[in-house]
Protein backbone atom coordinates (compact mmCIF):
# COMPACT_ATOMS: atom_id res chain seq x y z
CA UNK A 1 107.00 90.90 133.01
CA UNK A 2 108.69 89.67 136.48
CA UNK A 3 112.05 90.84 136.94
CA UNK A 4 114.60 88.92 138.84
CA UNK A 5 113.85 89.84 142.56
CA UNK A 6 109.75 88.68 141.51
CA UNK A 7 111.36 85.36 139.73
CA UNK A 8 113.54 84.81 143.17
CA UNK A 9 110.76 85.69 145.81
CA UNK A 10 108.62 82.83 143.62
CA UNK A 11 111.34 80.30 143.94
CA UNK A 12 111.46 81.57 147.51
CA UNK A 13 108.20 80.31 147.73
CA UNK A 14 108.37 77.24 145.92
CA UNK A 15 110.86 75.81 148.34
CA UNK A 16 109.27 76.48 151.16
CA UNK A 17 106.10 74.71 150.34
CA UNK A 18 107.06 71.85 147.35
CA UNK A 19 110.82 70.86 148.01
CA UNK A 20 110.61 67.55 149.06
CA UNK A 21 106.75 66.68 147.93
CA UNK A 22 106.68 63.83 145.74
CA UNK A 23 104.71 64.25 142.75
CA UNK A 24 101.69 61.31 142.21
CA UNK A 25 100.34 62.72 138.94
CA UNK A 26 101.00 65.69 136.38
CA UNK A 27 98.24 67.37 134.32
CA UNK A 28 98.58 68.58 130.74
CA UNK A 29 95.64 71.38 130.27
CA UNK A 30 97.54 73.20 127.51
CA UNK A 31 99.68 71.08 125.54
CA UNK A 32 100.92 74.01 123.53
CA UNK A 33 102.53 75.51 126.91
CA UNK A 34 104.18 72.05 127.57
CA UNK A 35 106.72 70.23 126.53
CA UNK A 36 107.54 66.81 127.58
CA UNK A 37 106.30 63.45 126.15
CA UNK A 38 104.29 60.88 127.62
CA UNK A 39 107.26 58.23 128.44
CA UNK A 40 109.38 60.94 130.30
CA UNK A 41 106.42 61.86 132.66
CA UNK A 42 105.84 58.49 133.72
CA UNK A 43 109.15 57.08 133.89
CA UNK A 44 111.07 60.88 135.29
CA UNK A 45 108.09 62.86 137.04
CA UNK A 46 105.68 60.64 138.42
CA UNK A 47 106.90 59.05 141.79
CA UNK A 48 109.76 61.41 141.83
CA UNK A 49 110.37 63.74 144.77
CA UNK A 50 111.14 67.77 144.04
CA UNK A 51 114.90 67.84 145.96
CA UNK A 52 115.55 71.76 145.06
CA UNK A 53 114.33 75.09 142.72
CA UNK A 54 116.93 77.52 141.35
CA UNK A 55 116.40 80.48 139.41
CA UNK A 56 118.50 81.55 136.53
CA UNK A 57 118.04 85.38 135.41
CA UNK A 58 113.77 85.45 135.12
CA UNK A 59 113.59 81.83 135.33
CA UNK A 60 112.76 78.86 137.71
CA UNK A 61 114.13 75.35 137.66
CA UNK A 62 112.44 72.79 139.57
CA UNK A 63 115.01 69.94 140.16
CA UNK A 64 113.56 66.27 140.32
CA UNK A 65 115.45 63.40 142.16
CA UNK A 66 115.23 61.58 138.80
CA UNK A 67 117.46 63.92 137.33
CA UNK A 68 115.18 65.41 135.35
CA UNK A 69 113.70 68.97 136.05
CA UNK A 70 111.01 71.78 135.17
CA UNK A 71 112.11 74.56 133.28
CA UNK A 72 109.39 77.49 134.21
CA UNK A 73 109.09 81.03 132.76
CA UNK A 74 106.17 82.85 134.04
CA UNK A 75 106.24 85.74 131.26
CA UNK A 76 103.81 88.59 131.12
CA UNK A 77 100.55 86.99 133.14
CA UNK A 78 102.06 83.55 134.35
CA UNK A 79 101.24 82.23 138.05
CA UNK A 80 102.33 79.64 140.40
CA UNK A 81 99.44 78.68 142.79
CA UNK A 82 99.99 76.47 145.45
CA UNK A 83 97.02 74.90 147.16
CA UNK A 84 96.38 72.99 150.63
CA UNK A 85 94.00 73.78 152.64
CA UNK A 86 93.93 77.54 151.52
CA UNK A 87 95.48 78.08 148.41
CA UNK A 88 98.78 80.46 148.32
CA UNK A 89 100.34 82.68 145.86
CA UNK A 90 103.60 81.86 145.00
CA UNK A 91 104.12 84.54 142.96
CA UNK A 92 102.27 86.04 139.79
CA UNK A 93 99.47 87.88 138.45
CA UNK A 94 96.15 86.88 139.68
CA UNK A 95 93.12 86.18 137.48
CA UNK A 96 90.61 87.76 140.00
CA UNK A 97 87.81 86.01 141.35
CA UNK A 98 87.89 83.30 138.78
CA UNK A 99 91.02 81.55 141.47
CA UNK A 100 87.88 80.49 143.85
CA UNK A 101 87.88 77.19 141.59
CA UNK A 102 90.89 75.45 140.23
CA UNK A 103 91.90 74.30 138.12
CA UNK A 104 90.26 77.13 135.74
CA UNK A 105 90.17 78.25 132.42
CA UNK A 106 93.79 79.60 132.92
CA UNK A 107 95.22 76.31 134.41
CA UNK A 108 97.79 75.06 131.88
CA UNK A 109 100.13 72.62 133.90
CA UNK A 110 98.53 71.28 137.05
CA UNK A 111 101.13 69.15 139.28
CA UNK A 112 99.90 67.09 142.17
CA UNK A 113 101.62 65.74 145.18
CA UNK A 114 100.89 62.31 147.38
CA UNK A 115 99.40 64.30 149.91
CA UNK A 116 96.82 65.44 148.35
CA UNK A 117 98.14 69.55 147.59
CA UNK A 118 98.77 70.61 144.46
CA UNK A 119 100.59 73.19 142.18
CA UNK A 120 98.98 75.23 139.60
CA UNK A 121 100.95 76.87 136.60
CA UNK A 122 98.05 79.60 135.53
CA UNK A 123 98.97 81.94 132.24
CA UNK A 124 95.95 84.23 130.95
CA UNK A 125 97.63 85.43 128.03
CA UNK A 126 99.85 81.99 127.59
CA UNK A 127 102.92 83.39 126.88
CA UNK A 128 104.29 81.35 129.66
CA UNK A 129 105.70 77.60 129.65
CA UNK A 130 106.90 74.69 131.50
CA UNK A 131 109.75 72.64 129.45
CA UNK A 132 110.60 69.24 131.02
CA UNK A 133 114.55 68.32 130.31
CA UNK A 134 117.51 65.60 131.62
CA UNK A 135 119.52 67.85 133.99
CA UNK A 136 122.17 67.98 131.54
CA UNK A 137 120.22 69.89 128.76
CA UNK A 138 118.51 72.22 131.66
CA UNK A 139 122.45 73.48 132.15
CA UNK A 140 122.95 73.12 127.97
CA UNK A 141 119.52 75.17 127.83
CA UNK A 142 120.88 78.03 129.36
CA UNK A 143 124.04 78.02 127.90
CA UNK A 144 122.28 78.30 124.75
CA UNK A 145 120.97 81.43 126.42
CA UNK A 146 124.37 82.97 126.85
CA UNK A 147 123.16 84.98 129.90
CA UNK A 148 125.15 87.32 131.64
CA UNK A 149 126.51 87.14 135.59
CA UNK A 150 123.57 88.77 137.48
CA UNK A 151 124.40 91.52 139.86
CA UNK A 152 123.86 89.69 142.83
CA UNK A 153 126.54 86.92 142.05
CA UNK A 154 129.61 86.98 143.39
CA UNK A 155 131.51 87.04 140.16
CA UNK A 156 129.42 89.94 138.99
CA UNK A 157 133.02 92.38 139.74
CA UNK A 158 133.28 95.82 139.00
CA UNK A 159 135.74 94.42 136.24
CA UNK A 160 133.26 92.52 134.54
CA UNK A 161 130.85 95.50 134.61
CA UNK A 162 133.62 97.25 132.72
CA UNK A 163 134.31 94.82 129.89
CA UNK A 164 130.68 94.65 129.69
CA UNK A 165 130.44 98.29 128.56
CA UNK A 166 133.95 98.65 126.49
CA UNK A 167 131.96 96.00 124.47
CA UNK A 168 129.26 98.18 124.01
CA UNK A 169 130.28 101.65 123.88
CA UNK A 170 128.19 103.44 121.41
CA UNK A 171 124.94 102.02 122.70
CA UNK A 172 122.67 104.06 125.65
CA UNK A 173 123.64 102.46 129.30
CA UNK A 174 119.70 101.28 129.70
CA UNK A 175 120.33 99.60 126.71
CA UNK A 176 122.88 97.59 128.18
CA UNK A 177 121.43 97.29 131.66
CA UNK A 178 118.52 95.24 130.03
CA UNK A 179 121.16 93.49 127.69
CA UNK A 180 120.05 89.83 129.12
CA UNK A 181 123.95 88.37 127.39
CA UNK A 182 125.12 91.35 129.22
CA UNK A 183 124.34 91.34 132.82
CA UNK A 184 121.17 88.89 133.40
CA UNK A 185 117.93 89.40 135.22
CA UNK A 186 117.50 93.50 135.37
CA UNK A 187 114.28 94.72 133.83
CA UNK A 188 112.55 97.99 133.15
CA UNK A 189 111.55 98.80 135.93
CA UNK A 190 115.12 98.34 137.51
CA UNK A 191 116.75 99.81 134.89
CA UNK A 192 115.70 103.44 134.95
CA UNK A 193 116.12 103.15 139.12
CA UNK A 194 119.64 101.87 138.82
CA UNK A 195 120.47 104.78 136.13
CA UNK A 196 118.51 107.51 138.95
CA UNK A 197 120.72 105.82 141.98
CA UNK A 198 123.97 106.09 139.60
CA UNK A 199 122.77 109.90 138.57
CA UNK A 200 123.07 108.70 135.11
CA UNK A 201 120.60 109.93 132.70
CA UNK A 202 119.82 106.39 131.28
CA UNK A 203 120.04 108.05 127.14
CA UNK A 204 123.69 108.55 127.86
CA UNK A 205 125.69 106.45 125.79
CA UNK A 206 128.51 104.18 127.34
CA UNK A 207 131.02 105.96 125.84
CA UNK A 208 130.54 109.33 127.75
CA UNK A 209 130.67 108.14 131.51
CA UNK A 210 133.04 108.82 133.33
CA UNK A 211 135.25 106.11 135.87
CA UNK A 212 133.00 107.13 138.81
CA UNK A 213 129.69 107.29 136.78
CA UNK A 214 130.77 103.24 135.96
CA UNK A 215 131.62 102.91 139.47
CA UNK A 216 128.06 104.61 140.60
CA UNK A 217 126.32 102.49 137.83
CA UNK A 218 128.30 99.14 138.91
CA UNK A 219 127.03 99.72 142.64
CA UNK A 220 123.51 100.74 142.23
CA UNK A 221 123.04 97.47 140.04
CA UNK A 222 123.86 95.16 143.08
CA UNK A 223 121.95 97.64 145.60
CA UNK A 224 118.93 98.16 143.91
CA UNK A 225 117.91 94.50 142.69
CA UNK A 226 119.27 93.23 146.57
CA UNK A 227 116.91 95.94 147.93
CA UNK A 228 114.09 94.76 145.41
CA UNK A 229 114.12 91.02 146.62
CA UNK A 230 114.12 92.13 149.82
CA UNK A 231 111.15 93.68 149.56
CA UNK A 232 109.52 91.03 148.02
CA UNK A 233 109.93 92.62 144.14
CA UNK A 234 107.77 95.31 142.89
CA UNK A 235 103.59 94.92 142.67
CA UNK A 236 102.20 95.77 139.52
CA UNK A 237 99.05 94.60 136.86
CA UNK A 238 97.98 92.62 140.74
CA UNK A 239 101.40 90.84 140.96
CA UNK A 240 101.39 88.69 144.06
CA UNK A 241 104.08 86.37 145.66
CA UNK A 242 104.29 84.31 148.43
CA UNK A 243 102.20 85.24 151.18
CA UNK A 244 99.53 86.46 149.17
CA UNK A 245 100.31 89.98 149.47
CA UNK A 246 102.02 92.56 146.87
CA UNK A 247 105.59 93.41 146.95
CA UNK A 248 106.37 96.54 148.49
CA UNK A 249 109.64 97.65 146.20
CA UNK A 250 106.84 99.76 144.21
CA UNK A 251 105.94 102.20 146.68
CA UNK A 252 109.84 102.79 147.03
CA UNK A 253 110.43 102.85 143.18
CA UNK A 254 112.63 105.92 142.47
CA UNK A 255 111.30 106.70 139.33
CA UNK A 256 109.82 104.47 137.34
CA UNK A 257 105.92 105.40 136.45
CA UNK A 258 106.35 108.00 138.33
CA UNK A 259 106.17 110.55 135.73
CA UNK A 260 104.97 113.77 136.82
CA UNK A 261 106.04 113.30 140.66
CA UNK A 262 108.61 114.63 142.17
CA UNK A 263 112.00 113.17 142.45
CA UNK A 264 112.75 111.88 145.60
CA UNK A 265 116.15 113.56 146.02
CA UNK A 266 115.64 117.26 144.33
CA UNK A 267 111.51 117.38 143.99
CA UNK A 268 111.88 118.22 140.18
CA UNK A 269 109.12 116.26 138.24
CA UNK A 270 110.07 113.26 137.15
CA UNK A 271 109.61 113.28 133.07
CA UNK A 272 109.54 110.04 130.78
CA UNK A 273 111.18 109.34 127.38
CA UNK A 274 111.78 106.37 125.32
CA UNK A 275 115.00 104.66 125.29
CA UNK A 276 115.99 101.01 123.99
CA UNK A 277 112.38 100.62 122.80
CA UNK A 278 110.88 101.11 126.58
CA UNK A 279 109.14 104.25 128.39
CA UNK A 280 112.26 105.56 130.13
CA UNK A 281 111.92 107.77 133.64
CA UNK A 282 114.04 109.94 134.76
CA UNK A 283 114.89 112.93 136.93
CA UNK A 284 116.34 116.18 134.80
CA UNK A 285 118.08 117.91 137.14
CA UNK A 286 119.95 115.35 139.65
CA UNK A 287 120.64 112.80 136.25
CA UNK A 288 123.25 113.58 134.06
């Protein structure tokens, strides 16, 4: 599933090419992965210009002038395909040869502008979904949530990092990295490369670390996901974003699925476990 720096090099991408396109006409394929009625579309989408996208944690928000706005979540196989002349990956995983001819089999929303491009929300395995709501329920919606600060906010302290884990002192520190009320937007994949930055073997529990083991952890949150989205996230299962090419964090992934390599600090094989339900990496000599 995207991770925050995939979910912000999409939105990256959706405001350089739809901010300010003014939508003439939006297509239901899969009703199941929509929600909206009838009235709203025509009186809050159609004729309405896109003015701005934000992403909160792993999701996008496209903001009409209507006030009224998308709520997207691309899940496990969930694509945003912008065509014009050529069509361009926004970000996603593709469905092979089959994008030649759109809108496909996978197409579930299909938005179109007044000059003549058009955005395609494609899901293989339809776990993702595009929610229509007043602006005021899009901020209630995620409230709902009750996300935590993501690292790369400016209120994400090194005192909020701490209250995080007094709350949460018996459980393993990957378990709380991928806490979503905790601190938002950090995946797998980040998870066990924040815990190999921090030297923290990511099965320790919160109560054993030490001040600068908190400090370490704190730090490597912000500089790994900052590092991620500017490298355009990490490329796996074909994921794709903007320019039609893969992210490059993957081929500078510190451990994760890299079991049986060596680490990139002390060459000791990298060995996996399981930890808060996920395949955990880790190094066993340079993570403590």
């Amino acid at each position: 599933m995207p991770e925050l720096p995939e979910v912000e090099t999409v939105a990256n991408g959706l405001r350089k090419y739809v901010v300010g396109k003014t939508i003439t006409k939006l297509v239901v394929h899969e009703h199941k992965k929509f929600k909206g009625t009838a009235t709203e579309i025509k009186k809050f989408v159609l004729k309405k210009k896109i003015v701005g996208v934000d992403r909160k944690a792993k999701w996008l928000v496209v903001n009409l002038n209507s006030g009224y706005g998308f709520v997207i979540h691309l899940k496990m196989t969930g694509q945003l395909l912008y065509t014009d002349k050529q069509p361009k990956f926004l970000g996603g995983h593709t469905m092979g040869k089959e994008q030649t001819t759109l809108p496909n089999n996978h197409t579930r929303v299909e938005f179109i502008f007044t000059d003549g491009s058009k955005l395609f929300f494609q899901d293989m395995r339809k776990f993702g979904y595009v929610e229509l709501y007043p602006a005021a329920d899009i901020e209630h919606y995620f409230i709902q949530k009750k996300l935590g600060i993501e690292p790369i906010e400016p209120t994400y302290t090194f005192d909020y990092f701490c209250t995080v884990l007094q709350k949460r002192k018996r459980t393993s520190i990957k378990a709380v990295l991928l806490n979503q009320q905790a601190i938002a937007g950090i995946g797998n994949i980040y998870a066990d490369d924040i815990c190999w930055q921090a030297r923290v073997k990511p099965t320790r529990r919160v109560s054993t670390l030490t001040r600068a083991e908190q400090r370490a952890l704190y730090q490597a949150s912000h500089d790994i996901l900052r590092e991620a989205i500017k490298l355009g996230g990490t490329s796996f299962s074909h994921y794709y974003r903007v320019d039609g090419k893969t992210g490059s964090y993957w081929n500078k992934r510190k451990v994760y699925d890299r079991t049986g390599e060596p680490c990139r600090r002390c060459k000791t094989i990298i060995k996996k476990t399981r930890c808060a339900g996920r395949g955990t990496h880790f190094c066993p000599t340079c993570q403590h």
